[in-house]
C-alpha atoms as a PDB file:
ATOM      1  CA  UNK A   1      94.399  34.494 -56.285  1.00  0.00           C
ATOM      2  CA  UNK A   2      92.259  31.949 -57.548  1.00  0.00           C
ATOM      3  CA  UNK A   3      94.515  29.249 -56.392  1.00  0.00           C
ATOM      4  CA  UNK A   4      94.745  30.836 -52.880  1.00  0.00           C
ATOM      5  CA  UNK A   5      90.924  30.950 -52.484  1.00  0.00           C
ATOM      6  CA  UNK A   6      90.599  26.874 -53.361  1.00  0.00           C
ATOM      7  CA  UNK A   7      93.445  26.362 -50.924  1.00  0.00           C
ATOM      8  CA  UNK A   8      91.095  28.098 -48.569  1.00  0.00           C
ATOM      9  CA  UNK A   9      88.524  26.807 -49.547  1.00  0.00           C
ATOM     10  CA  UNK A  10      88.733  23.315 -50.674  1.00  0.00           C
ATOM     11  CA  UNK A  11      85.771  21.722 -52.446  1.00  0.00           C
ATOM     12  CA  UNK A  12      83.281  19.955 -50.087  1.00  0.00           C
ATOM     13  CA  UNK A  13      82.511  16.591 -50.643  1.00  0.00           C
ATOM     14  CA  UNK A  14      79.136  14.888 -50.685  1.00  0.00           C
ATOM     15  CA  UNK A  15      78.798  11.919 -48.379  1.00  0.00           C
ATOM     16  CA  UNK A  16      76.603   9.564 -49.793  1.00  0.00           C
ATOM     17  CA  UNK A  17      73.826   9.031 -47.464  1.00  0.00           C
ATOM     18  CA  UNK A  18      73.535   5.523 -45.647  1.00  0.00           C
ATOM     19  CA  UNK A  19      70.912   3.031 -46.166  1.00  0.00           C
ATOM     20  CA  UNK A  20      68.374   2.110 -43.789  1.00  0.00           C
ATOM     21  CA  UNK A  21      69.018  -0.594 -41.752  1.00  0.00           C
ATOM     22  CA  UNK A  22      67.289  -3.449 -41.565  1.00  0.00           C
ATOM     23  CA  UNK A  23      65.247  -3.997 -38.030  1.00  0.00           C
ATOM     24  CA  UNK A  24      66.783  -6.943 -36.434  1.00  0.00           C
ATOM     25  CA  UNK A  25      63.881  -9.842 -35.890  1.00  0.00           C
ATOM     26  CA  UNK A  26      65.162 -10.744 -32.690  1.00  0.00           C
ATOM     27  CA  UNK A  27      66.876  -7.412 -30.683  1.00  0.00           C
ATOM     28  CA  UNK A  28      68.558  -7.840 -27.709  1.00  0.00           C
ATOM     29  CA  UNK A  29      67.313  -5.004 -25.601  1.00  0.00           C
ATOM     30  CA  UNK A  30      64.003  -3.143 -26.606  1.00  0.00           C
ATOM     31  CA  UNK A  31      64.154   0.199 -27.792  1.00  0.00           C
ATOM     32  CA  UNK A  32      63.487   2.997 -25.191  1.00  0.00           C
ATOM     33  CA  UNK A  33      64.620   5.935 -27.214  1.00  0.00           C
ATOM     34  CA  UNK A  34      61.039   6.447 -27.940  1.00  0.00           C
ATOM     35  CA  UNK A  35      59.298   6.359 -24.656  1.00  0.00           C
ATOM     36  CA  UNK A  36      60.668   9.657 -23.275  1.00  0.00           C
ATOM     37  CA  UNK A  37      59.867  11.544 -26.323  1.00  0.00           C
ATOM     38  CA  UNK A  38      62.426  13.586 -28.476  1.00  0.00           C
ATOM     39  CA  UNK A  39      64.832  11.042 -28.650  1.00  0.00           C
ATOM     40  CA  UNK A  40      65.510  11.285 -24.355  1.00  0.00           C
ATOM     41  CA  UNK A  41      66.013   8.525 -21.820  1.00  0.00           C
ATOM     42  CA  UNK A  42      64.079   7.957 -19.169  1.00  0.00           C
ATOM     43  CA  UNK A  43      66.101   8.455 -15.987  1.00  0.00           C
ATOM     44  CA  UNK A  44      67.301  11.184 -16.503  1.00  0.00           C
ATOM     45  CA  UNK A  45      65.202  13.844 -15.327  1.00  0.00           C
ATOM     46  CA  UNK A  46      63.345  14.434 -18.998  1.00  0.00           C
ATOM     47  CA  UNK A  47      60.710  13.174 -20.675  1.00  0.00           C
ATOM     48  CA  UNK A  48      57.370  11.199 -19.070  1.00  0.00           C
ATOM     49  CA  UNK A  49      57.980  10.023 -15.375  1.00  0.00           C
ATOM     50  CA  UNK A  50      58.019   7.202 -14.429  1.00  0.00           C
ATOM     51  CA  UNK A  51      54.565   5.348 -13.290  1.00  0.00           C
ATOM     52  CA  UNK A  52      54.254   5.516  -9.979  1.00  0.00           C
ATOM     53  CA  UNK A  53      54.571   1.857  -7.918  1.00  0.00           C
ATOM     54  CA  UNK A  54      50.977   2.228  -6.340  1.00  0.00           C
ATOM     55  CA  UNK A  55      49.228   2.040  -9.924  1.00  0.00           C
ATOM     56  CA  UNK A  56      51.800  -1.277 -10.267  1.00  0.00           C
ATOM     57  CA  UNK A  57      51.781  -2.642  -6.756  1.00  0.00           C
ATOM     58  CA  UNK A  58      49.479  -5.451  -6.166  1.00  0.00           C
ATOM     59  CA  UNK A  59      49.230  -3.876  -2.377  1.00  0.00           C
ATOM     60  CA  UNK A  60      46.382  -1.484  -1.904  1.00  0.00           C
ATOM     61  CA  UNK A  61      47.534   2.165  -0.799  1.00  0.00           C
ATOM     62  CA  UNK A  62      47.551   2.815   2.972  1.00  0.00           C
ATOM     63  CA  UNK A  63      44.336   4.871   3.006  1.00  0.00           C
ATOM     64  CA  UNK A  64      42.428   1.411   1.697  1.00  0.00           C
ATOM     65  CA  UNK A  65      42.937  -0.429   4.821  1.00  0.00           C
ATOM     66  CA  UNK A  66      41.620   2.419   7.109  1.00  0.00           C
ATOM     67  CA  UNK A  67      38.687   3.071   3.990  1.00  0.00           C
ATOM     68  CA  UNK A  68      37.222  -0.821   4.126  1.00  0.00           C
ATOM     69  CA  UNK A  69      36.994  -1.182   7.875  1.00  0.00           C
ATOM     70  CA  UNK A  70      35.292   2.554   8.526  1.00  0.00           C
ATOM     71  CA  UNK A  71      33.172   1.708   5.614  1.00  0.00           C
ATOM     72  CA  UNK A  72      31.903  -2.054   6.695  1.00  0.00           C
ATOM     73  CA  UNK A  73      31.498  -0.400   9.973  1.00  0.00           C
ATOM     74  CA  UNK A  74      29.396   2.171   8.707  1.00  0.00           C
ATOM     75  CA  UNK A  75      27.298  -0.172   6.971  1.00  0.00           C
ATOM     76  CA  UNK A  76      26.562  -2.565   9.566  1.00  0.00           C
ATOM     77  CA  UNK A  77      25.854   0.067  11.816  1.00  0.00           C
ATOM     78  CA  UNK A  78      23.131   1.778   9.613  1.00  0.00           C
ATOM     79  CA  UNK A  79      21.642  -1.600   8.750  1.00  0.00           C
ATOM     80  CA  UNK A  80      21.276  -2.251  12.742  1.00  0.00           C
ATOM     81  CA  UNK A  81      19.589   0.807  13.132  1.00  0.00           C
ATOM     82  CA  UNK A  82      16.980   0.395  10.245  1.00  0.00           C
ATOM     83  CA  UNK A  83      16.385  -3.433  11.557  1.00  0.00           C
ATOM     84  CA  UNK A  84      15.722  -1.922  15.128  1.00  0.00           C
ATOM     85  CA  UNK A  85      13.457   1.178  14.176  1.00  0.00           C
ATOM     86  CA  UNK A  86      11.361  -1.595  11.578  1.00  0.00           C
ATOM     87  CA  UNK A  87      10.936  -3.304  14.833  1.00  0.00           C
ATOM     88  CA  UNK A  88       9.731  -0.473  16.924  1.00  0.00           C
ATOM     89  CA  UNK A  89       7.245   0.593  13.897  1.00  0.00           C
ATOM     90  CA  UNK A  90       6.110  -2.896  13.487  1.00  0.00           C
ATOM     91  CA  UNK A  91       5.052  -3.345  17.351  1.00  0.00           C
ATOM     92  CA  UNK A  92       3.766   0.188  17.262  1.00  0.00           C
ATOM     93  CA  UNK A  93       1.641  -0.394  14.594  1.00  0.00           C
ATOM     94  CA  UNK A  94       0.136  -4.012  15.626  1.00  0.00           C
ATOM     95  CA  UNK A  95      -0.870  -2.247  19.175  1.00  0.00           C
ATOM     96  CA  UNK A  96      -2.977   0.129  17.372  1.00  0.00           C
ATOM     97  CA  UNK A  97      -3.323  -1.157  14.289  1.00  0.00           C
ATOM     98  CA  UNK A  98      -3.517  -5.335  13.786  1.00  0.00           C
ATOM     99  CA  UNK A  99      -2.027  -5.662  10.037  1.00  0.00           C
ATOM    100  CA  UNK A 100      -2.141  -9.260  10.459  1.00  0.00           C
ATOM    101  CA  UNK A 101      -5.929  -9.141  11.649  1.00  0.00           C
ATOM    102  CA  UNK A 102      -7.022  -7.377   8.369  1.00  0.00           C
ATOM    103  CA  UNK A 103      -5.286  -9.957   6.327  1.00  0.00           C
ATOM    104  CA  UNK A 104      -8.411 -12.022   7.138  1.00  0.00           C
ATOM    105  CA  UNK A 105     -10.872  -9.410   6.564  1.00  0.00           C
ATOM    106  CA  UNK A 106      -9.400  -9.293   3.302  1.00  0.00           C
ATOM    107  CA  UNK A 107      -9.182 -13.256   2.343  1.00  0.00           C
ATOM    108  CA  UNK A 108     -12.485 -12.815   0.051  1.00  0.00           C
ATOM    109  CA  UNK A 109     -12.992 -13.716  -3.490  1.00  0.00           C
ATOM    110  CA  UNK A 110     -15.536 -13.477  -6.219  1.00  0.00           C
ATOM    111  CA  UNK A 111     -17.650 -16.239  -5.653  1.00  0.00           C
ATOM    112  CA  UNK A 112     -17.722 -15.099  -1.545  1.00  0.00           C
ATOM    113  CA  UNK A 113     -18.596 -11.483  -2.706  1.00  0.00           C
ATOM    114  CA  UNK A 114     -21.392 -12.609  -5.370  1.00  0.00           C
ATOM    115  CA  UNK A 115     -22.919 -14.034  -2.335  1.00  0.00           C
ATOM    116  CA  UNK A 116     -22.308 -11.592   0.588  1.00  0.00           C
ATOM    117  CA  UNK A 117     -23.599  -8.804  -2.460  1.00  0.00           C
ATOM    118  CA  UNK A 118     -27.210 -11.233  -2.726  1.00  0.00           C
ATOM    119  CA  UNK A 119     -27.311 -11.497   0.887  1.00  0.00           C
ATOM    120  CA  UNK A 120     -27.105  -8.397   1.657  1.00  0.00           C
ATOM    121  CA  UNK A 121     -29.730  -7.653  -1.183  1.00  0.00           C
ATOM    122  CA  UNK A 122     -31.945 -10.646  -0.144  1.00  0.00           C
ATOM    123  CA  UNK A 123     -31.279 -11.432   3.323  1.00  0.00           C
ATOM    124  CA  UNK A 124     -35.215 -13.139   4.236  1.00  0.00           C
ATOM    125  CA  UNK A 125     -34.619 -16.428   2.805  1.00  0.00           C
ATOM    126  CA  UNK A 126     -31.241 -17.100   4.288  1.00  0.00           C
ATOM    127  CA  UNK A 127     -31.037 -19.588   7.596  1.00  0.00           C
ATOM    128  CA  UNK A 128     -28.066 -20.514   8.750  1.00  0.00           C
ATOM    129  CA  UNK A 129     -26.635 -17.032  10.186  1.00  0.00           C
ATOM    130  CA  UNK A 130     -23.502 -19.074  12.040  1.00  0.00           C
ATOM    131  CA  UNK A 131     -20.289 -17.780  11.862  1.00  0.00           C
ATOM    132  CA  UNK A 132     -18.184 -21.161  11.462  1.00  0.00           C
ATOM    133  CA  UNK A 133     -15.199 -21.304  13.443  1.00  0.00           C
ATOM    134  CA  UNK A 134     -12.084 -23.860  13.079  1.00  0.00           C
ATOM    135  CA  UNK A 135      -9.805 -24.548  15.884  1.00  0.00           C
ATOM    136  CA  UNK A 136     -11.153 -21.681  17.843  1.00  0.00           C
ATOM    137  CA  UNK A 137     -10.462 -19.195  15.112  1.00  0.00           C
ATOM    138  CA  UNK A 138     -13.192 -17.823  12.720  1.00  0.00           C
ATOM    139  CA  UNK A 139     -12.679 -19.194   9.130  1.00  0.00           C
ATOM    140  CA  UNK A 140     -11.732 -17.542   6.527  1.00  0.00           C
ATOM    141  CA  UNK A 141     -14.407 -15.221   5.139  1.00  0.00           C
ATOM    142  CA  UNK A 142     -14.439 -16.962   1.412  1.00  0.00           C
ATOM    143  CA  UNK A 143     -14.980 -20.087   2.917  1.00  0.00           C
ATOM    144  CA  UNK A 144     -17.927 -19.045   5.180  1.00  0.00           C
ATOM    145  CA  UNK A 145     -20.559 -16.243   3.687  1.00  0.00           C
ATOM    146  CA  UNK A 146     -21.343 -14.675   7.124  1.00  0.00           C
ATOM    147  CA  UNK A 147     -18.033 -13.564   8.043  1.00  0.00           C
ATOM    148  CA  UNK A 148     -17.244 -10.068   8.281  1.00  0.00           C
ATOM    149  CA  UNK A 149     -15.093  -8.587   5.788  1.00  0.00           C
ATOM    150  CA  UNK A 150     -13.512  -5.226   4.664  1.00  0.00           C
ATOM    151  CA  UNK A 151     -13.489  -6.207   1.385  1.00  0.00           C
ATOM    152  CA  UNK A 152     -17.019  -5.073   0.476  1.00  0.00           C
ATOM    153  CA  UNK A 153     -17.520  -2.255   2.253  1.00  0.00           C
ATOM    154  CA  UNK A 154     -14.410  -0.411   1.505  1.00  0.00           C
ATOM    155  CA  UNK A 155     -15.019  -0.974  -2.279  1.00  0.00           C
ATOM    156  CA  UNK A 156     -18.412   0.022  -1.911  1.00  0.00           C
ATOM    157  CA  UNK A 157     -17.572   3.708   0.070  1.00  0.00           C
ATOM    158  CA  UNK A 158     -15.282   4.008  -3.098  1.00  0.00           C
ATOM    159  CA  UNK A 159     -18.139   3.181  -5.173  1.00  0.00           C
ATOM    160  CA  UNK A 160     -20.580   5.748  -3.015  1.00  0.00           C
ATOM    161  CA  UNK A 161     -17.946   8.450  -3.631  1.00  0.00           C
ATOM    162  CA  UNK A 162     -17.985   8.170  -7.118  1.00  0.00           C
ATOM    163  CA  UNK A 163     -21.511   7.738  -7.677  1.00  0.00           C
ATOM    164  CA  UNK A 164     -22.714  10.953  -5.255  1.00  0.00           C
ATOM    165  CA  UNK A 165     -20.049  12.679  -8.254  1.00  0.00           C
ATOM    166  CA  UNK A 166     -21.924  11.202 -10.638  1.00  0.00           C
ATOM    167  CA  UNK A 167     -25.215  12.046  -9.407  1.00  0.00           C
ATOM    168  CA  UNK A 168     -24.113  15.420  -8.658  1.00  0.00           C
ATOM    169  CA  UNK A 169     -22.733  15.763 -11.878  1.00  0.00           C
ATOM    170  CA  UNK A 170     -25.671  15.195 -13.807  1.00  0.00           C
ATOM    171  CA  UNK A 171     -27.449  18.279 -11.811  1.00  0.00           C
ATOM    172  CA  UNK A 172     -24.647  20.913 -12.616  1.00  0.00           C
ATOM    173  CA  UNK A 173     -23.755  21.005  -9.168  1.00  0.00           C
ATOM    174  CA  UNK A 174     -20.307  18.979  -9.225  1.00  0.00           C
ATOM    175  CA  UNK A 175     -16.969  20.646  -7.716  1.00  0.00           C
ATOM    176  CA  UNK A 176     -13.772  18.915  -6.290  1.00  0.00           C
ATOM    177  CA  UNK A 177     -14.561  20.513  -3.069  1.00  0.00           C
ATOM    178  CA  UNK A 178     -18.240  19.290  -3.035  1.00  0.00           C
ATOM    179  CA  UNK A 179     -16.850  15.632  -3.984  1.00  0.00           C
ATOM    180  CA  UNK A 180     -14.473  16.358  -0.980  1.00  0.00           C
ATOM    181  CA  UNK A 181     -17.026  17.527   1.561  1.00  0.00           C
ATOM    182  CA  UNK A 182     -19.178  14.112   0.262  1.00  0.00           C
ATOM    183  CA  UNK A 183     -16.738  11.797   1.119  1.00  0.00           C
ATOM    184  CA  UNK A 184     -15.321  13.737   4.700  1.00  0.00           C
ATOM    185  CA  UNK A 185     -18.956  13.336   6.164  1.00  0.00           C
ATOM    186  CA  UNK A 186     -19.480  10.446   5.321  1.00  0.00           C
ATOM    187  CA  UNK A 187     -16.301   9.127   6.346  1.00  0.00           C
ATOM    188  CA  UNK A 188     -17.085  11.312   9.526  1.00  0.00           C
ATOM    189  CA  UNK A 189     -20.609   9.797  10.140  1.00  0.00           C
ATOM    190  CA  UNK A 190     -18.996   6.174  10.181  1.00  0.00           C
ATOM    191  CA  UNK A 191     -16.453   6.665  12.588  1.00  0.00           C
ATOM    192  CA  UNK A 192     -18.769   8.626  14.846  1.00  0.00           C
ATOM    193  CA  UNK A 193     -21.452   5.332  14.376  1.00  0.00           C
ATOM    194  CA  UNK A 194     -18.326   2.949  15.144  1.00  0.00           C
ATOM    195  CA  UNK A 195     -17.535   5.185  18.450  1.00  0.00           C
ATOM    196  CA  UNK A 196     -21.470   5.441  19.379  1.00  0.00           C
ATOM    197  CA  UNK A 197     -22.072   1.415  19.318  1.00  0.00           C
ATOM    198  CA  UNK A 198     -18.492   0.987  21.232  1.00  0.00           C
ATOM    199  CA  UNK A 199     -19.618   3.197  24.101  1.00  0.00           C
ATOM    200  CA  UNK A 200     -23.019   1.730  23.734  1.00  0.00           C
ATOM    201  CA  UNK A 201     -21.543  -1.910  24.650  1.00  0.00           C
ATOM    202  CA  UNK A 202     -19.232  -0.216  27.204  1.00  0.00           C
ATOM    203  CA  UNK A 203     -22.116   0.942  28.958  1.00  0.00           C
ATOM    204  CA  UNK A 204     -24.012  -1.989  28.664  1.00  0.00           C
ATOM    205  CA  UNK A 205     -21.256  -4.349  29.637  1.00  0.00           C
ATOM    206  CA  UNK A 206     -21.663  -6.908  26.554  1.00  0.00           C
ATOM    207  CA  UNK A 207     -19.314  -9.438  26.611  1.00  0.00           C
ATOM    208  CA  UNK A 208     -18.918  -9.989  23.361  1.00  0.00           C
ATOM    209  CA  UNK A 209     -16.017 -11.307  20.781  1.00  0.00           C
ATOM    210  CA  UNK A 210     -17.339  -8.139  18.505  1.00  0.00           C
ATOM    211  CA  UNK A 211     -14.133  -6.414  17.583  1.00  0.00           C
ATOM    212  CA  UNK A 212     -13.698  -2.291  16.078  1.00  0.00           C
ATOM    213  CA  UNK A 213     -12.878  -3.805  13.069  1.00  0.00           C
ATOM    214  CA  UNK A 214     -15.931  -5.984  13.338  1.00  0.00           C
ATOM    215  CA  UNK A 215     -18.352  -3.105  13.927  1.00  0.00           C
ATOM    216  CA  UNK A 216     -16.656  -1.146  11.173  1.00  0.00           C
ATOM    217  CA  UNK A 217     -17.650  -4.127   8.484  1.00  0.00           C
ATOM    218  CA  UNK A 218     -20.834  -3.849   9.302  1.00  0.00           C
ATOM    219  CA  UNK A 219     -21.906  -0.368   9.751  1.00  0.00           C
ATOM    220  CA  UNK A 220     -19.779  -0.337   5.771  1.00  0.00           C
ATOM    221  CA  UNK A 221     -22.520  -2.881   4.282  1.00  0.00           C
ATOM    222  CA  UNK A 222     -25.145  -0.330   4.361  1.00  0.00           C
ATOM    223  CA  UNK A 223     -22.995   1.259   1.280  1.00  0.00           C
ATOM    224  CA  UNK A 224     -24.099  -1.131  -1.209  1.00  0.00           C
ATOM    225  CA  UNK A 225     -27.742  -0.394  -1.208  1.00  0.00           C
ATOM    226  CA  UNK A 226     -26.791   3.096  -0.423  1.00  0.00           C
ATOM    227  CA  UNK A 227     -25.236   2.769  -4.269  1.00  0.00           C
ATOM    228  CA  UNK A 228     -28.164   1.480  -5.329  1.00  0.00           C
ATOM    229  CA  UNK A 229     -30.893   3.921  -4.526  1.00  0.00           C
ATOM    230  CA  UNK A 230     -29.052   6.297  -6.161  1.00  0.00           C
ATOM    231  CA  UNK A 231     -28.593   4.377  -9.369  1.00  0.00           C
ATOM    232  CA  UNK A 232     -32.160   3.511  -9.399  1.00  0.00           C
ATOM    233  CA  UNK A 233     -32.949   7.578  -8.714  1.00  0.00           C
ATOM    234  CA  UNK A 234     -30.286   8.900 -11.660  1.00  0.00           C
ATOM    235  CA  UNK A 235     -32.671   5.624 -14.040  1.00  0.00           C
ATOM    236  CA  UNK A 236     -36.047   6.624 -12.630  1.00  0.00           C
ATOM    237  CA  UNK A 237     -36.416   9.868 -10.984  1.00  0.00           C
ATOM    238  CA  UNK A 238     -37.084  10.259  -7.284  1.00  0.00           C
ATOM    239  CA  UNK A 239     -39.880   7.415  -7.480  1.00  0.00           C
ATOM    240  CA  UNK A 240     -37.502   4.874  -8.380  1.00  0.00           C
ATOM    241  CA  UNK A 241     -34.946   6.131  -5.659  1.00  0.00           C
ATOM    242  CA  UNK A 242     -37.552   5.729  -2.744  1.00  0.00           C
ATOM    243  CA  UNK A 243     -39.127   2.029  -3.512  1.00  0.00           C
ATOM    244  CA  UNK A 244     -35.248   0.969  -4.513  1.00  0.00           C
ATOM    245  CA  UNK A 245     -34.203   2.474  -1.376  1.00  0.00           C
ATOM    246  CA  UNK A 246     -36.677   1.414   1.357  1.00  0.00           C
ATOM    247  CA  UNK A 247     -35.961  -1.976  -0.078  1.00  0.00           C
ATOM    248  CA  UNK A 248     -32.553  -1.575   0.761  1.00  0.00           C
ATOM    249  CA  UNK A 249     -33.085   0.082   3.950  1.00  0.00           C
ATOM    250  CA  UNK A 250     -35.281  -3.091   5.436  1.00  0.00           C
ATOM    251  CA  UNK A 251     -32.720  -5.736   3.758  1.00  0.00           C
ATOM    252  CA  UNK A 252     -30.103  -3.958   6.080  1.00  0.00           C
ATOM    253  CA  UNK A 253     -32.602  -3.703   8.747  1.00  0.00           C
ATOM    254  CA  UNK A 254     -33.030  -7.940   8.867  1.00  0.00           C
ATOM    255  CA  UNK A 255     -29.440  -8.132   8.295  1.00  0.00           C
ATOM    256  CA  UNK A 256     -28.221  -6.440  10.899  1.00  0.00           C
ATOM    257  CA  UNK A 257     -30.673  -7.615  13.219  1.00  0.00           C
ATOM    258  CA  UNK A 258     -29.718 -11.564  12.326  1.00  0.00           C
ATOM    259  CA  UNK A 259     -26.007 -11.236  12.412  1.00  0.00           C
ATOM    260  CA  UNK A 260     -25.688  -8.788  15.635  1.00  0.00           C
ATOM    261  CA  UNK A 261     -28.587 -10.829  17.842  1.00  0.00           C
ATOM    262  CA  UNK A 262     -25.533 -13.529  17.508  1.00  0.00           C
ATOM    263  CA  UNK A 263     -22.489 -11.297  18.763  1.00  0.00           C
ATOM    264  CA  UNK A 264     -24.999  -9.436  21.456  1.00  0.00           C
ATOM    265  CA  UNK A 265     -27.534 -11.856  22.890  1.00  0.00           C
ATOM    266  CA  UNK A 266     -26.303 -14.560  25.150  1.00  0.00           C
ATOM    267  CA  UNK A 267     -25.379 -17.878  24.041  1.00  0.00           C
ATOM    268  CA  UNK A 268     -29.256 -18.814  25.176  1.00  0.00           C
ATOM    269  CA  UNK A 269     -30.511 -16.346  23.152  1.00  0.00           C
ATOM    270  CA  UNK A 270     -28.375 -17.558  20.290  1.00  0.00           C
ATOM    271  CA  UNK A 271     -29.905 -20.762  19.993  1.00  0.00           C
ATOM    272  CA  UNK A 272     -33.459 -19.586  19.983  1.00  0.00           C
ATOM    273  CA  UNK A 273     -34.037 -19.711  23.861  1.00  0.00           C
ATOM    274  CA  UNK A 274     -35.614 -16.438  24.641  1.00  0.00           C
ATOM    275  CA  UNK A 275     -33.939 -15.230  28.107  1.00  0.00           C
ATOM    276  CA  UNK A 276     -35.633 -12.819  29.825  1.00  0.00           C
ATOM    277  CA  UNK A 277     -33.459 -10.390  32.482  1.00  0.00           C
ATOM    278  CA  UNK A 278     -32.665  -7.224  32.091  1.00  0.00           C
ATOM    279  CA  UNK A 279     -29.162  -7.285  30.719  1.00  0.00           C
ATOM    280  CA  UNK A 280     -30.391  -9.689  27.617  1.00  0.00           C
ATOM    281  CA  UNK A 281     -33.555  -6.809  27.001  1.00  0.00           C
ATOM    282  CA  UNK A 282     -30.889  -4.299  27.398  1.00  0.00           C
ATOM    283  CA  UNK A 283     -28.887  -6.557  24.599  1.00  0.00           C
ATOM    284  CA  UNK A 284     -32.115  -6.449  22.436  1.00  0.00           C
ATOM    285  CA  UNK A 285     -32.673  -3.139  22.724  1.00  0.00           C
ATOM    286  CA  UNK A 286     -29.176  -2.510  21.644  1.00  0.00           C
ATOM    287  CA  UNK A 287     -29.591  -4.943  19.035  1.00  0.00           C
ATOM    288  CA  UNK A 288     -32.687  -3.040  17.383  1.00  0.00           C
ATOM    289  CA  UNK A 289     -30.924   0.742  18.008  1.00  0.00           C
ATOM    290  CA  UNK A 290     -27.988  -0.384  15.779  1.00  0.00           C
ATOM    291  CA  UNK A 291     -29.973  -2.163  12.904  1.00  0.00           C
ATOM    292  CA  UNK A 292     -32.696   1.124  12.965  1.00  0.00           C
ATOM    293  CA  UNK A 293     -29.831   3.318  12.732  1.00  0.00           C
ATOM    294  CA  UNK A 294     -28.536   1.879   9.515  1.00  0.00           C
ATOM    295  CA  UNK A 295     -31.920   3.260   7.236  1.00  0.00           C
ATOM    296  CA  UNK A 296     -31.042   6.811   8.510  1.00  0.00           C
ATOM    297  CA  UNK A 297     -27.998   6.760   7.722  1.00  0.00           C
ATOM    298  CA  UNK A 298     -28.347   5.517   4.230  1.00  0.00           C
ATOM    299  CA  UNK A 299     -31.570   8.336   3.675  1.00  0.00           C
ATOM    300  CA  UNK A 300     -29.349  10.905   5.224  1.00  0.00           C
ATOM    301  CA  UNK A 301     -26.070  10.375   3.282  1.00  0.00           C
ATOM    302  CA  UNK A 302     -28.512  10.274  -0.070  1.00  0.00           C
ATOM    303  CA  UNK A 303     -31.804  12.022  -0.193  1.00  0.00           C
ATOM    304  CA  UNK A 304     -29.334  15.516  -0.360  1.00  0.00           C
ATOM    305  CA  UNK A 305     -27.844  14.149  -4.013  1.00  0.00           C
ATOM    306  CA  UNK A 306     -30.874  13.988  -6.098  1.00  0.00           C
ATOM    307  CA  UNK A 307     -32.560  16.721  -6.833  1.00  0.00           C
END
């Protein structure tokens, strides 16, 4: 029996097992057993697919020649349109609105404001009240101290603003909307002042190079000894704000009345040749309205903020 079950079963041998082999340095074909994972080749339905030939083409996919043409267009279509509606702003804007006029009333610098600031302050010992022109064209307001500018007087309504807070603030009687309803009247008061002389010259028929912009600097001057009085009131009480300001109030006075008897009078008149008619009193009388109106103003938009 025992012989019968080794003849069935025979004794197994054990195959020794086989060394590693050795990689060769310099293989014929690369191994691809690998790529498929699990030991499959590629081809054959199993294992990673193959990469598609658009990521390996070095032609872009259909859609990109339909994409860069629709997008170009797109692009040159929308810059168009911007160029022509900065156009139609830009012509819009210079009819109502001269940017490149208010360049000049801007040209200023310190030395020019130093002086405009002393002669508006001291205006009785000043002579020459030319405006000096160069190739038909007014210079440059830095170059020529009785230029109009909007330099000064939009720097001193700033400087009003702030100051009325300040002067209100001292009393207990500050508020956002109070500061508000400060600078909307007065901001109201000079546009209606700029409308009243316009109408007044329409109605007179002055022929005059006096611009909007022109009237606007100078009905703004009357801020700076506006700022003044009311500095001098807040440092010395209401005694200090009345001598301070009636100073101020007749320096604007002869100011006025010197720059605008240029613009308004004739050229006669101009050069010290009293002309009498009644157009030129009608130009005097003008003259004098606009220079008396500037004290009022400057009490008016004041006399309310100290207390």
């Amino acid at each position: 029996m025992e012989l019968d079950g080794a003849a069935r079963h025979p004794p197994k041998r054990r195959v020794p097992a086989a060394a590693p082999r050795m990689a060769d340095p310099h293989p014929l074909f690369d191994d691809t057993s690998a790529a498929g994972g699990g030991g499959t080749h590629p081809g054959r339905g199993y294992g990673v697919p193959p990469a598609s030939a658009s990521s390996s083409s070095p032609y872009p996919p259909p859609a990109s020649f339909l994409g860069e043409p629709v997008s170009s267009l797109a692009v040159a279509y929308g810059t168009s349109l911007a160029n022509q509606g900065r156009d139609i702003v830009d012509r819009n804007l210079d009819r109502f609105i001269p940017v490149g006029r208010l360049k000049y009333y801007f040209a200023v610098d310190t030395v020019y404001v130093g002086r405009k600031l002393g002669l508006l302050i001291f205006p009785f010992v000043h002579q020459d009240w030319q405006v000096r022109y160069q190739q038909d064209a007014p210079v440059a307001p830095r170059f020529d101290v009785n230029a109009p500018d909007l330099y000064i007087p939009a720097m001193a309504f700033i400087t009003y603003i702030l100051v009325a807070g300040l002067a209100l603030g001292t009393q207990n009687r500050f508020s956002p909307d109070s500061l508000g309803l400060q600078a909307s009247s007065a901001l109201a008061w000079l546009i209606v002042e700029v409308l009243a002389v316009l109408l007044s010259l329409y109605l007179v028929t002055v022929n005059t190079d006096l611009t909007t912009i022109d009237l606007l600097a100078f009905a703004g001057y009357k801020y700076v000894g506006m700022i003044i009085g009311l500095i001098s009131g807040l440092l010395f009480g209401r005694t200090g704000y009345y001598v301070v300001l009636s100073w101020c109030c007749l320096s604007i006075f002869v100011f006025m009345i010197r720059t605008l008897r240029l613009k308004l009078l004739s050229e006669a008149a101009a050069e010290g040749v009293l002309v009498r008619g009644a157009k030129n009193q009608l130009r005097m009388y003008l003259t004098m309205a606009i220079a008396a109106a500037q004290p009022l103003f400057m009490y008016w938009l004041t006399y309310h903020l100290l207390r």
